[in-house]
C-alpha atoms as a PDB file:
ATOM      1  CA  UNK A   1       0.000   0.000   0.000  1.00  0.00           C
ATOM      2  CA  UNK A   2       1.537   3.425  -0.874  1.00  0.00           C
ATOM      3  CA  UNK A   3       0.002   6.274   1.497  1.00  0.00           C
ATOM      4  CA  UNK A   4      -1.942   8.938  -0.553  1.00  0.00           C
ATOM      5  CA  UNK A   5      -2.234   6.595  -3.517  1.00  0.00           C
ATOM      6  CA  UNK A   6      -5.292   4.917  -4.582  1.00  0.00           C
ATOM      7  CA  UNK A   7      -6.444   3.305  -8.006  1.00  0.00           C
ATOM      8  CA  UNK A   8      -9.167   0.342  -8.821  1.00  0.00           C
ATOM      9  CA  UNK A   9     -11.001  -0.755 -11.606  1.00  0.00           C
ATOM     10  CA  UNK A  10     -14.108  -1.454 -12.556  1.00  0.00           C
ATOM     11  CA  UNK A  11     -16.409  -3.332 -15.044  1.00  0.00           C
ATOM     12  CA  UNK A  12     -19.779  -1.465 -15.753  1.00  0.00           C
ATOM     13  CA  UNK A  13     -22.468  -1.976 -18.451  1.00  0.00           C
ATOM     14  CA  UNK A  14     -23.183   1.305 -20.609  1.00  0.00           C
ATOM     15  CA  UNK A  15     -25.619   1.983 -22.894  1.00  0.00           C
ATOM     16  CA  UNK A  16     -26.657   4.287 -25.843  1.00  0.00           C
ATOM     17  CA  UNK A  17     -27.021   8.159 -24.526  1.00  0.00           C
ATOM     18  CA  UNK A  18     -30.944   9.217 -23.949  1.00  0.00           C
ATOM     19  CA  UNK A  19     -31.616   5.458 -23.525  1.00  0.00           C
ATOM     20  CA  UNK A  20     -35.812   5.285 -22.058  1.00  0.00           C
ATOM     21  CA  UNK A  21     -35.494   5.658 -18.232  1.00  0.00           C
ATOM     22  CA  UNK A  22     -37.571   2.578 -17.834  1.00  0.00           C
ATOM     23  CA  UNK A  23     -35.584   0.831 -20.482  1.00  0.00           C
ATOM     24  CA  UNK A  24     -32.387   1.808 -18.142  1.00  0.00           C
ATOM     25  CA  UNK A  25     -34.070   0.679 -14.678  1.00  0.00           C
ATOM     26  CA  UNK A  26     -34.703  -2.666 -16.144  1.00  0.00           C
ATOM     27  CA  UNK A  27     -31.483  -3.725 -17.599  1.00  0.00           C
ATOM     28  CA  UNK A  28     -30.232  -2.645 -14.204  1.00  0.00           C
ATOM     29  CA  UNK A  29     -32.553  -4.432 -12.472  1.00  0.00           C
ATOM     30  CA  UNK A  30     -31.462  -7.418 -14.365  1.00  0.00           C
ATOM     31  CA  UNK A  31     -28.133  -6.945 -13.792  1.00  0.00           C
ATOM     32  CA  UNK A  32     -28.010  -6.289 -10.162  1.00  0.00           C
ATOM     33  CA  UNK A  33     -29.602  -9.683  -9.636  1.00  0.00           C
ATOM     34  CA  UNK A  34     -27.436 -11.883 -12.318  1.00  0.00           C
ATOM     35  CA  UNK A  35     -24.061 -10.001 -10.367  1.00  0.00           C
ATOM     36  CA  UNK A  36     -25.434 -10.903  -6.825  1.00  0.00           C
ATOM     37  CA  UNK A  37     -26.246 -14.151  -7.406  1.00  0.00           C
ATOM     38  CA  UNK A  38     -24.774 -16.976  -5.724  1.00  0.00           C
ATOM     39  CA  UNK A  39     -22.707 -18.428  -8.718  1.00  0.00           C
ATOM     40  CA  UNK A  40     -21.807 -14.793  -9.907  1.00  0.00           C
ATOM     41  CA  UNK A  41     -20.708 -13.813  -6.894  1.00  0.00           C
ATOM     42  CA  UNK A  42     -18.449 -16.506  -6.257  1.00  0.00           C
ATOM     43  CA  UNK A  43     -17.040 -16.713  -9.441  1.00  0.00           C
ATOM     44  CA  UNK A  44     -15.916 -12.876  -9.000  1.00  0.00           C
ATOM     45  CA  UNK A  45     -14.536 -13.533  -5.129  1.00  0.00           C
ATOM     46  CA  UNK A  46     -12.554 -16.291  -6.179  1.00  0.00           C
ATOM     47  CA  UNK A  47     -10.964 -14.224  -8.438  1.00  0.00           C
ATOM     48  CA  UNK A  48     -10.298 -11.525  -5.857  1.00  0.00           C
ATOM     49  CA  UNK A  49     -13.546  -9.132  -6.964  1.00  0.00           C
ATOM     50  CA  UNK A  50     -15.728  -7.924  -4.807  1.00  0.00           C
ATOM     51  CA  UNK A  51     -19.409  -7.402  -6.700  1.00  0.00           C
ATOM     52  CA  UNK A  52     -20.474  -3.936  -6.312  1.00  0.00           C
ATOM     53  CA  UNK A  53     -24.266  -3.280  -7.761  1.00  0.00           C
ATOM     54  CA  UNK A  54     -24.702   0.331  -8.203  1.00  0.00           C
ATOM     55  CA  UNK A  55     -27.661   2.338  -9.775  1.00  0.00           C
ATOM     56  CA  UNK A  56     -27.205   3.651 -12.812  1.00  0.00           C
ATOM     57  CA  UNK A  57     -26.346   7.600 -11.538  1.00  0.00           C
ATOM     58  CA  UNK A  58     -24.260   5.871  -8.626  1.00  0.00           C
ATOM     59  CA  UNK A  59     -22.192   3.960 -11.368  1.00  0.00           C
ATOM     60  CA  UNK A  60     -22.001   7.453 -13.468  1.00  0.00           C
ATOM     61  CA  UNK A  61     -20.568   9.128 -10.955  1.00  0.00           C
ATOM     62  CA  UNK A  62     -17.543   6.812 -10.774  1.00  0.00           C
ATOM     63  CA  UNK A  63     -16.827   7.482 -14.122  1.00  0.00           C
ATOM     64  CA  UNK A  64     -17.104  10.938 -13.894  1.00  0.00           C
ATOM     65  CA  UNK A  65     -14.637  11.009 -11.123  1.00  0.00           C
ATOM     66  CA  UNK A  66     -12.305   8.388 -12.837  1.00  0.00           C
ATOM     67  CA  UNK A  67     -11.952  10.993 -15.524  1.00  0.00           C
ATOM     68  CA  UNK A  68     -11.372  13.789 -14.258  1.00  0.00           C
ATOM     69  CA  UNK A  69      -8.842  12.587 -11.796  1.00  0.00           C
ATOM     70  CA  UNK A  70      -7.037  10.442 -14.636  1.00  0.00           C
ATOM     71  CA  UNK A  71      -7.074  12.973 -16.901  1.00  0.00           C
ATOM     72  CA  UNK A  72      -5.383  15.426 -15.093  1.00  0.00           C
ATOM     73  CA  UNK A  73      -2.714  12.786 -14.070  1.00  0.00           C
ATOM     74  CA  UNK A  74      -2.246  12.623 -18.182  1.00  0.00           C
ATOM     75  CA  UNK A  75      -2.146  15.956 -18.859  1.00  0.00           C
ATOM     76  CA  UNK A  76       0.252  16.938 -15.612  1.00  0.00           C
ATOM     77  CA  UNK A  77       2.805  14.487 -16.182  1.00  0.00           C
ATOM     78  CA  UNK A  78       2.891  14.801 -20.271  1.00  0.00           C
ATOM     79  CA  UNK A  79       1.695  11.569 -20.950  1.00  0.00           C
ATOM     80  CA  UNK A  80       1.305  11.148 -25.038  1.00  0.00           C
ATOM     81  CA  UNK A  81       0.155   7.236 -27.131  1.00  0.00           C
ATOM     82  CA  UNK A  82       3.156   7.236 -29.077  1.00  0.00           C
END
């Protein structure tokens, strides 16, 4: 562990922007009880996951933050794809 430091990542399912908001609440509906079941859930801790089920603006947020802290990493330090 390095003090001040922290990074994770994620695995999310997006959709199309202006998708119905009823259209939205069911696939993450869906979702949130395919990640939490038993088998699911397993299968993730044995590989050293831990299943987080968000709502969709909970989930957004993460990204949001993600990119705005990793882009100003990118743009302090000069990172360029070469």
């Amino acid at each position: 562990m390095v003090p001040g430091f922290e990074a994770m990542n994620w695995i999310g399912f997006v959709g199309p922007a202006g998708m119905p908001r009823e259209v939205l609440a069911r696939l993450n509906e869906h979702m949130v009880r395919a990640i939490r079941s038993p088998e699911i859930s397993k299968a993730m801790d044995d590989r050293g996951a831990t299943v987080v089920a968000s709502t969709p603006e909970e989930f957004s947020a993460i990204v949001a933050a993600d990119l705005a802290r990793w882009s100003k990493v990118i743009k302090e330090s000069g990172i360029t794809i070469q």
